[in-house]
N, C-alpha and C. Protein backbone atom coordinates (compact mmCIF):
# COMPACT_ATOMS: atom_id res chain seq x y z
N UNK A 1 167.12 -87.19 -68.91
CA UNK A 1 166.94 -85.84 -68.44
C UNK A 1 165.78 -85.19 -69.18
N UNK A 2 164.83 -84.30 -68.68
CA UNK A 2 163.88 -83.61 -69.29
C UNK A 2 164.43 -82.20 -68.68
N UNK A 3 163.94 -81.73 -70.10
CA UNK A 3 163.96 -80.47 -70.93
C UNK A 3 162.66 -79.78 -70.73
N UNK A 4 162.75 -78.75 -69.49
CA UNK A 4 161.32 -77.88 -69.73
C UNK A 4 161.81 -76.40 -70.05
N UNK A 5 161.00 -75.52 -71.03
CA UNK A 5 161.07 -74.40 -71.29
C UNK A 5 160.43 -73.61 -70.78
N UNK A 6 160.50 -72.59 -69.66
CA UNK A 6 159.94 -71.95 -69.39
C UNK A 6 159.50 -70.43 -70.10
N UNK A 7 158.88 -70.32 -70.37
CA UNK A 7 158.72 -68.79 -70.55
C UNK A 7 158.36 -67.98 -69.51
N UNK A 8 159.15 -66.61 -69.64
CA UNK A 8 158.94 -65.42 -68.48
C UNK A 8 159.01 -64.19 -69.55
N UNK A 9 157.75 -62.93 -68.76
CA UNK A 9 157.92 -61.71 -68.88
C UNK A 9 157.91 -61.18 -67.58
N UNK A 10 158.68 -61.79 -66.56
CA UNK A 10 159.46 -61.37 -65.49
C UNK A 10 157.78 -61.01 -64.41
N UNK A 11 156.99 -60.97 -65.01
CA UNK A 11 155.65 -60.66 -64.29
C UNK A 11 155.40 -61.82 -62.97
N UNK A 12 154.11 -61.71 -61.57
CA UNK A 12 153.99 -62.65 -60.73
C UNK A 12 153.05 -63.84 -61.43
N UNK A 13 152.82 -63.87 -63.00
CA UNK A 13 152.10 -64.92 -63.40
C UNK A 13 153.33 -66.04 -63.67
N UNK A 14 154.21 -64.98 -64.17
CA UNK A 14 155.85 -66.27 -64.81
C UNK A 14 156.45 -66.34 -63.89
N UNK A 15 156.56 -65.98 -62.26
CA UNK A 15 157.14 -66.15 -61.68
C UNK A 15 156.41 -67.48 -60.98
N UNK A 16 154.87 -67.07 -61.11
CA UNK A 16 154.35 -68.65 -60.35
C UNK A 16 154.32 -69.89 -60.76
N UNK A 17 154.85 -69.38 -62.62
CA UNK A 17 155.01 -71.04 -62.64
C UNK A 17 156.23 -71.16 -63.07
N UNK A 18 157.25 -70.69 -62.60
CA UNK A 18 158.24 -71.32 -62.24
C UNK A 18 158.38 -71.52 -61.02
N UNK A 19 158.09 -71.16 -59.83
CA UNK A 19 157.52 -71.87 -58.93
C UNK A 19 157.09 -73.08 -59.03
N UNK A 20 155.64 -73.30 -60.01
CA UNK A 20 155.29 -74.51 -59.78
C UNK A 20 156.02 -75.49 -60.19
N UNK A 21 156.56 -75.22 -61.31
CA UNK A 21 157.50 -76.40 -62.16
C UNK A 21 158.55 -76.74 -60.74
N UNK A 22 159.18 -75.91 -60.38
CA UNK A 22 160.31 -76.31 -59.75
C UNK A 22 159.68 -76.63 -58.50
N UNK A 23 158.72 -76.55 -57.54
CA UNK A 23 157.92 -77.71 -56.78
C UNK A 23 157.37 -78.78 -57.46
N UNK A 24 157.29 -79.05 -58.86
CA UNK A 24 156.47 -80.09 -59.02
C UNK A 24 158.01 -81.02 -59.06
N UNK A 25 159.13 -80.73 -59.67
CA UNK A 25 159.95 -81.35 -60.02
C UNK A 25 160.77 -82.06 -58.65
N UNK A 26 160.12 -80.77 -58.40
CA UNK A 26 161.40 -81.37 -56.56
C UNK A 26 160.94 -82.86 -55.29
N UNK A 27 159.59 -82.32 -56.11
CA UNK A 27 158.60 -83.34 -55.62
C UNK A 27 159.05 -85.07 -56.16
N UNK A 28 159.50 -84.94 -57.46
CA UNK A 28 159.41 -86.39 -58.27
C UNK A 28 160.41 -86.42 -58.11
N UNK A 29 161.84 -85.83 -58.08
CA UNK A 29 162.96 -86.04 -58.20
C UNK A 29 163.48 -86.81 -59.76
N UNK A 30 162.54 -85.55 -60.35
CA UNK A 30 163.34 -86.26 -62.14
C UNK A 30 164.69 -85.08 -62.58
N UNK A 31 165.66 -85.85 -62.84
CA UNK A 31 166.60 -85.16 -63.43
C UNK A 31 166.08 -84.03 -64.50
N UNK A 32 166.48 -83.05 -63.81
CA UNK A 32 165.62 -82.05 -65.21
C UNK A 32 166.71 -81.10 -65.10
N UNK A 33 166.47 -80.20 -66.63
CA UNK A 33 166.97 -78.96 -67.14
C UNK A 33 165.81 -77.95 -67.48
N UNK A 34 166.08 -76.87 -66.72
CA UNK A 34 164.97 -75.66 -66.94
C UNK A 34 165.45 -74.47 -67.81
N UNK A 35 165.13 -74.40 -69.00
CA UNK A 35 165.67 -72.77 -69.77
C UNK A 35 164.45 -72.21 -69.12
N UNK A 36 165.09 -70.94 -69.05
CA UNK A 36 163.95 -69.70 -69.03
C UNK A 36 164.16 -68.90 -70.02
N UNK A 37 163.01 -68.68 -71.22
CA UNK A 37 163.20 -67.16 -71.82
C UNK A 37 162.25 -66.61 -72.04
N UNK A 38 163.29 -65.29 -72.28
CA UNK A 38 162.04 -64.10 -72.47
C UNK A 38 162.60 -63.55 -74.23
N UNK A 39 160.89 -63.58 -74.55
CA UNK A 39 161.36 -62.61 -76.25
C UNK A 39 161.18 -61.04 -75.75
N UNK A 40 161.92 -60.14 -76.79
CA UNK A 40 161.19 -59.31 -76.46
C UNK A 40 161.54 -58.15 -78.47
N UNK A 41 160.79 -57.25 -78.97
CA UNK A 41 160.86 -57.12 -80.04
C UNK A 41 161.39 -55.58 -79.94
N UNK A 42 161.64 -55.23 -80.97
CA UNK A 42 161.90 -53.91 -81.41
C UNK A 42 160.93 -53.12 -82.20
N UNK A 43 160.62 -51.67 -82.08
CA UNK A 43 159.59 -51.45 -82.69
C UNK A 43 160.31 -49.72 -83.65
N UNK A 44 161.49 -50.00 -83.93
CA UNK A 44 161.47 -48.67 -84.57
C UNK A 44 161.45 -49.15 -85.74
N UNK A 45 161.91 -48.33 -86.98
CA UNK A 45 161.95 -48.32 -88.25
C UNK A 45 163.31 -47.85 -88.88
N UNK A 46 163.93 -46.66 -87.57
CA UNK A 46 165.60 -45.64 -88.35
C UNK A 46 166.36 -47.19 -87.75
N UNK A 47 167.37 -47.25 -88.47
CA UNK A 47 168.21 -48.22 -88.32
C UNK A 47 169.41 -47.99 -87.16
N UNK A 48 169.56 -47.06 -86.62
CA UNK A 48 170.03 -46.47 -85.73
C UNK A 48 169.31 -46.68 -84.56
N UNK A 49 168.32 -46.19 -84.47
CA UNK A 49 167.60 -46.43 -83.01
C UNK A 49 166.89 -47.77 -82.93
N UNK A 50 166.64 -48.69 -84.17
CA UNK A 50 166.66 -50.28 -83.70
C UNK A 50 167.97 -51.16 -83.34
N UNK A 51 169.19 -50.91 -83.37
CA UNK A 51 170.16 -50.80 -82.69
C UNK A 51 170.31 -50.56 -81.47
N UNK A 52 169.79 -49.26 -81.49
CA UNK A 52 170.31 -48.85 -79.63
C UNK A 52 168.98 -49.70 -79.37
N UNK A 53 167.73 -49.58 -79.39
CA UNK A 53 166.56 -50.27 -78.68
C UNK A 53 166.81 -52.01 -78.63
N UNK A 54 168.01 -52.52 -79.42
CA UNK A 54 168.02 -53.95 -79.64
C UNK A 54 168.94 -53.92 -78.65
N UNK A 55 169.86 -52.87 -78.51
CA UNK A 55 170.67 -53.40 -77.13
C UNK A 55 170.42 -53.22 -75.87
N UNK A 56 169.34 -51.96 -76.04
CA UNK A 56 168.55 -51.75 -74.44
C UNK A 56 167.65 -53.17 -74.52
N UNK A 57 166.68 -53.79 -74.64
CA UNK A 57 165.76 -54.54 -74.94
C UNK A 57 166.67 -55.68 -74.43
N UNK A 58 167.56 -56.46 -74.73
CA UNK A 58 168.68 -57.52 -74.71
C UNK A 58 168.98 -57.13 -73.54
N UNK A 59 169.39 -56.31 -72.88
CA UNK A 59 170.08 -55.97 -71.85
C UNK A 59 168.85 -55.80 -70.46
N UNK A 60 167.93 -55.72 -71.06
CA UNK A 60 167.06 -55.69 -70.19
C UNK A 60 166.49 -57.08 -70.04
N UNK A 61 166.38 -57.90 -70.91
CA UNK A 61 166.19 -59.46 -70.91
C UNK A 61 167.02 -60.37 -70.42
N UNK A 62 168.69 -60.20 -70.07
CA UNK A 62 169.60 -60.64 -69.86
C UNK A 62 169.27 -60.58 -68.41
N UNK A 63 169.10 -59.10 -68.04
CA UNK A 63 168.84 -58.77 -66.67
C UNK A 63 168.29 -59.25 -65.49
N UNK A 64 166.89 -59.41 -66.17
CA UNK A 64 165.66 -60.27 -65.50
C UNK A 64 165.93 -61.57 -65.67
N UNK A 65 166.28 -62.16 -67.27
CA UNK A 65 166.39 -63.15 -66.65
C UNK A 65 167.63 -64.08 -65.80
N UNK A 66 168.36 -63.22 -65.58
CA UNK A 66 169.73 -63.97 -64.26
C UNK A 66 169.09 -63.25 -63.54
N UNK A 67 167.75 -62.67 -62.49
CA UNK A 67 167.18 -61.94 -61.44
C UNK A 67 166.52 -63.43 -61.50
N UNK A 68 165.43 -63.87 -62.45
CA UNK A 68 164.78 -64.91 -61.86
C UNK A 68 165.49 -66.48 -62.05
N UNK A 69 166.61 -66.89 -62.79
CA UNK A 69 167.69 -67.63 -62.44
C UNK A 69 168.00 -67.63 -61.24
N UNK A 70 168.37 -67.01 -60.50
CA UNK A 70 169.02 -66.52 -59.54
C UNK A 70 168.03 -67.18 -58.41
N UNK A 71 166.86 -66.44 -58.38
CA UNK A 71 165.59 -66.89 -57.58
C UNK A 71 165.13 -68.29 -57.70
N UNK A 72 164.94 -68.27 -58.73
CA UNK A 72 164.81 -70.16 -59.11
C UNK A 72 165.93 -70.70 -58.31
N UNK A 73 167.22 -70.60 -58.10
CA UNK A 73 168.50 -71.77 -57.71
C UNK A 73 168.30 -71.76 -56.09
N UNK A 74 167.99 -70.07 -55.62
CA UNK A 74 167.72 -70.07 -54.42
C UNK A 74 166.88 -71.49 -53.48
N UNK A 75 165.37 -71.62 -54.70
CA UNK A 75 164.41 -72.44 -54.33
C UNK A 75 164.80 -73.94 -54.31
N UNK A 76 165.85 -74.10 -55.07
CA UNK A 76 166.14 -75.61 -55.67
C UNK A 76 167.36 -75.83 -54.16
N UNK A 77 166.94 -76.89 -53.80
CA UNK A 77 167.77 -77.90 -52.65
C UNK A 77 167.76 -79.07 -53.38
N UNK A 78 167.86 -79.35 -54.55
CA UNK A 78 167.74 -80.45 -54.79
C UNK A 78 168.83 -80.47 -56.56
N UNK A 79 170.14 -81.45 -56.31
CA UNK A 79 170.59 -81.27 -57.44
C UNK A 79 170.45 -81.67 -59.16
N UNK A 80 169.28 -82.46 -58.46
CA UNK A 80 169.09 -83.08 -60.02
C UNK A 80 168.31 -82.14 -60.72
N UNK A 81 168.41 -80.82 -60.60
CA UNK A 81 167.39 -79.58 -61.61
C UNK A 81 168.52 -78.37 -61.84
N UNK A 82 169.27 -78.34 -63.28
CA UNK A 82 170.00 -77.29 -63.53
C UNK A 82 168.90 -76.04 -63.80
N UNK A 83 169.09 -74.85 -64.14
CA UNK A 83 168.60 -73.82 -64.65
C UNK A 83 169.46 -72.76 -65.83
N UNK A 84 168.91 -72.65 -66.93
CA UNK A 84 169.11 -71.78 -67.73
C UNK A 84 169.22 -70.89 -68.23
N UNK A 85 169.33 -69.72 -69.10
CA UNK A 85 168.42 -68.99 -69.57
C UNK A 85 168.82 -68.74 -70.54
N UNK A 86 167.94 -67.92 -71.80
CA UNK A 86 167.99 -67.79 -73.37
C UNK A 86 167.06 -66.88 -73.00
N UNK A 87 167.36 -65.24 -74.39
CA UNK A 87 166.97 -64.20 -74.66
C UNK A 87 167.09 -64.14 -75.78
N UNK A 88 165.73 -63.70 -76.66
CA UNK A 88 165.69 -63.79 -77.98
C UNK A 88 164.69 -62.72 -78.37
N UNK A 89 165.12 -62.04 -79.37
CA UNK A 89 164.60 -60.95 -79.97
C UNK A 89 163.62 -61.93 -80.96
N UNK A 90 162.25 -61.27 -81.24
CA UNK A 90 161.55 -62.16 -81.58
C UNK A 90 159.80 -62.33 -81.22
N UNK A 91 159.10 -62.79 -81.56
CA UNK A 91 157.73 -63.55 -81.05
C UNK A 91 158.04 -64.22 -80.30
N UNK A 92 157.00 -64.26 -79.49
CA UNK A 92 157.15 -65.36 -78.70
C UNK A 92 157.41 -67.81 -79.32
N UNK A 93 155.90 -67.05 -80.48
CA UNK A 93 156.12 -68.33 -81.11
C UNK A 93 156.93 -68.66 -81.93
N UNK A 94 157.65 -67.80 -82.62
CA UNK A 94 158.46 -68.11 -83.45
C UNK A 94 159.67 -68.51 -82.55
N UNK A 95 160.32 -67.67 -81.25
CA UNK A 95 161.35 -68.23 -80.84
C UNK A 95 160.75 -69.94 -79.97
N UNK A 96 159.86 -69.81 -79.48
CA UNK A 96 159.69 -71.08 -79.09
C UNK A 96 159.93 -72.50 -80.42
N UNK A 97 159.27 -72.28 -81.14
CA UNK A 97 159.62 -72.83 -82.80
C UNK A 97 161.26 -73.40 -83.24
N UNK A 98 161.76 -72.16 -82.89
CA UNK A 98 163.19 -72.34 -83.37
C UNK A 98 163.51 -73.47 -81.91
N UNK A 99 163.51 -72.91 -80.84
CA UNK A 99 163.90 -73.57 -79.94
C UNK A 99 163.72 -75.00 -79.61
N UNK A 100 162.54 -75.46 -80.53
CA UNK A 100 161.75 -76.71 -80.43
C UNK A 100 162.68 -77.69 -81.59
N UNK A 101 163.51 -77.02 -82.41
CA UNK A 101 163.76 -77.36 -83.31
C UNK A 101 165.28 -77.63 -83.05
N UNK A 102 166.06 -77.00 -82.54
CA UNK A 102 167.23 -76.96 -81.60
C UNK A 102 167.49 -77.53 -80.66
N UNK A 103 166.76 -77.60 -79.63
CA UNK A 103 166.72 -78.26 -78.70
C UNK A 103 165.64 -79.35 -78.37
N UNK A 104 165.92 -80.41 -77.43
CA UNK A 104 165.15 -81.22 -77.21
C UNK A 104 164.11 -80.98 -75.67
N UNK A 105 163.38 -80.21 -75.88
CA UNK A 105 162.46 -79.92 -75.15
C UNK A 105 161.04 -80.76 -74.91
N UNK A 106 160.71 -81.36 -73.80
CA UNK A 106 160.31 -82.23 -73.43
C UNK A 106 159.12 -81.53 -72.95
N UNK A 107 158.23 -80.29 -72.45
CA UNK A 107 157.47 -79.46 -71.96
C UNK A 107 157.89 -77.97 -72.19
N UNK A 108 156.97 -77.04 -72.64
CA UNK A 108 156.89 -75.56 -72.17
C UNK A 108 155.61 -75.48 -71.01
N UNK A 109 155.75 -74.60 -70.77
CA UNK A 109 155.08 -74.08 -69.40
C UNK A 109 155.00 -72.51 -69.79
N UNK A 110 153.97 -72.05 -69.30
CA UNK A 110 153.71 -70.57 -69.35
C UNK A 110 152.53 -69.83 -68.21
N UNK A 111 152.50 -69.19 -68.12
CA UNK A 111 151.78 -68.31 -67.24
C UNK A 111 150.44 -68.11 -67.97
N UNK A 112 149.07 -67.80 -67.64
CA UNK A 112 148.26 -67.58 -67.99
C UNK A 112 147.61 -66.42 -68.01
N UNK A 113 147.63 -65.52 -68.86
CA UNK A 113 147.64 -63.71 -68.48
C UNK A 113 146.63 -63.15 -68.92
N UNK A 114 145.84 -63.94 -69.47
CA UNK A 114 144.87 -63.23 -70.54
C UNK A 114 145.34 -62.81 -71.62
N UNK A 115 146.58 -63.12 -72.13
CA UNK A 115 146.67 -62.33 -73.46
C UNK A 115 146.19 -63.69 -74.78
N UNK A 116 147.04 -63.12 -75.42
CA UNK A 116 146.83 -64.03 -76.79
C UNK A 116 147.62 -65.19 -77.00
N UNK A 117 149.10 -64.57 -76.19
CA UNK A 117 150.14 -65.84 -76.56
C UNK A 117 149.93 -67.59 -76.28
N UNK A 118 148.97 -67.67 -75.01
CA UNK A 118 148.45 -68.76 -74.93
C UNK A 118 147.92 -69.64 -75.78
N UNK A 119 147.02 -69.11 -76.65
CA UNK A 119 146.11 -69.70 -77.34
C UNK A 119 147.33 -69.82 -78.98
N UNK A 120 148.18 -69.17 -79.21
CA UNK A 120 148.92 -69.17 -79.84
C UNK A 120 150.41 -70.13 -79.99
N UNK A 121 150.35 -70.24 -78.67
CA UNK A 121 151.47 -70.91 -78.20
C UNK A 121 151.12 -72.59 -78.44
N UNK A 122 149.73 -72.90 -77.61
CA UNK A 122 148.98 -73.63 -77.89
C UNK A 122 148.67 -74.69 -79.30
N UNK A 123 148.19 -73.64 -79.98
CA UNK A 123 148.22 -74.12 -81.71
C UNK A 123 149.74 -74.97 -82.05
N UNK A 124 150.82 -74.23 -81.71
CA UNK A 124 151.53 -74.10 -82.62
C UNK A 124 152.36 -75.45 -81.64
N UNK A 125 152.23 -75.79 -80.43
CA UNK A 125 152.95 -77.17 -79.54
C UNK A 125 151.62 -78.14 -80.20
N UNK A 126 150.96 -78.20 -80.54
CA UNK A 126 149.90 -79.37 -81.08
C UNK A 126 150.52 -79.64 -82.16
N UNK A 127 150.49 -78.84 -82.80
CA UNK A 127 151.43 -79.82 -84.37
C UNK A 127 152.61 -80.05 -83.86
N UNK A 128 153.35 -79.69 -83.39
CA UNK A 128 154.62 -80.40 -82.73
C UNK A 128 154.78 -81.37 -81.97
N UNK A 129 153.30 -81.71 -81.12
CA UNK A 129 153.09 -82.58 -80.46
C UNK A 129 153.87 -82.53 -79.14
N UNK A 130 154.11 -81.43 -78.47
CA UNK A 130 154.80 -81.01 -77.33
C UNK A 130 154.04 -80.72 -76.09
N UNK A 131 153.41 -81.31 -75.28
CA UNK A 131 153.08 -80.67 -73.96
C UNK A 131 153.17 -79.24 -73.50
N UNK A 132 151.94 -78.62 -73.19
CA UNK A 132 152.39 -77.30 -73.05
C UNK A 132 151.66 -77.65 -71.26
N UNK A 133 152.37 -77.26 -70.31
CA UNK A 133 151.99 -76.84 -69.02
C UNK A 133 151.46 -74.96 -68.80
N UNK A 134 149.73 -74.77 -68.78
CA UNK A 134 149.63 -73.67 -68.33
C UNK A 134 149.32 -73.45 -67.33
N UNK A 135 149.91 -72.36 -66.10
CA UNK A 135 149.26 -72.08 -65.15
C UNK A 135 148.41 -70.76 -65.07
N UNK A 136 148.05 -70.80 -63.73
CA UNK A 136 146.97 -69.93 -63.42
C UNK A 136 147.00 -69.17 -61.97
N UNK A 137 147.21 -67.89 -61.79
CA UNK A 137 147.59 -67.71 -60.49
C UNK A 137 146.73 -66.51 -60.34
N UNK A 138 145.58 -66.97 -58.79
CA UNK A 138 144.73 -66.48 -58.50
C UNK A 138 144.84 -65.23 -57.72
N UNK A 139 144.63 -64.24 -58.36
CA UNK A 139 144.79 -63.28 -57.48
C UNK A 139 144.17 -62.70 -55.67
């Protein structure tokens, strides 16, 4: 079985490649498992309102991701591809890190947005020696 990690910030860049993963997979017919997660951080300082913002934030990550779970299973006719999901307060690289370390993940995949996390994400699957799948979705 392979292990791909998807990452989503629920945006049409993470939605296209989970798309693609789950056409590329349906295509080969490899037994696979798909997590999807999303980090997302807290930015107060009173210990009170990083609380409430850790449970709005979580709750809003939980949300989206059983919205695009949901959408993903729709797409899948095919049983050899479960779907996941994991929400983690956090960086992006650091939870990917932990997750790499936990689990046996065979590919991440990510969306290509212009930000930074790419090139970050990048670095940090080379010393691990992990395949990173990026896409690119043309507007």
């Amino acid at each position: 079985m392979k292990r791909i990690l998807i990452t989503t910030d629920f945006s049409a860049n993470s939605k296209h490649t989970i798309e693609y993963v789950l056409d590329f997979l349906h295509d080969t017919k490899i037994l696979s498992e798909i997590l999807l997660v999303n980090t997302f951080m807290v930015q107060q300082t009173d210990p009170l309102q990083v609380i409430r913002q850790n449970d709005e934030f979580k709750m809003r990550s939980r949300a989206g991701l059983e919205k695009e779970k949901t959408e993903a299973l729709k797409k899948i006719n095919n049983s050899n591809i479960s779907v996941n999901t994991s929400s983690h307060m956090g960086t992006l690289s650091n939870v990917i890190l932990q997750l790499l370390k936990k689990e046996k993940i065979d590919l991440v995949a990510m969306g290509k947005d212009g930000g930074r996390h790419v090139e970050t994400v990048a670095a940090l699957l080379r010393e691990k020696e992990c395949p990173l799948l990026i896409t690119y979705l043309k507007e």
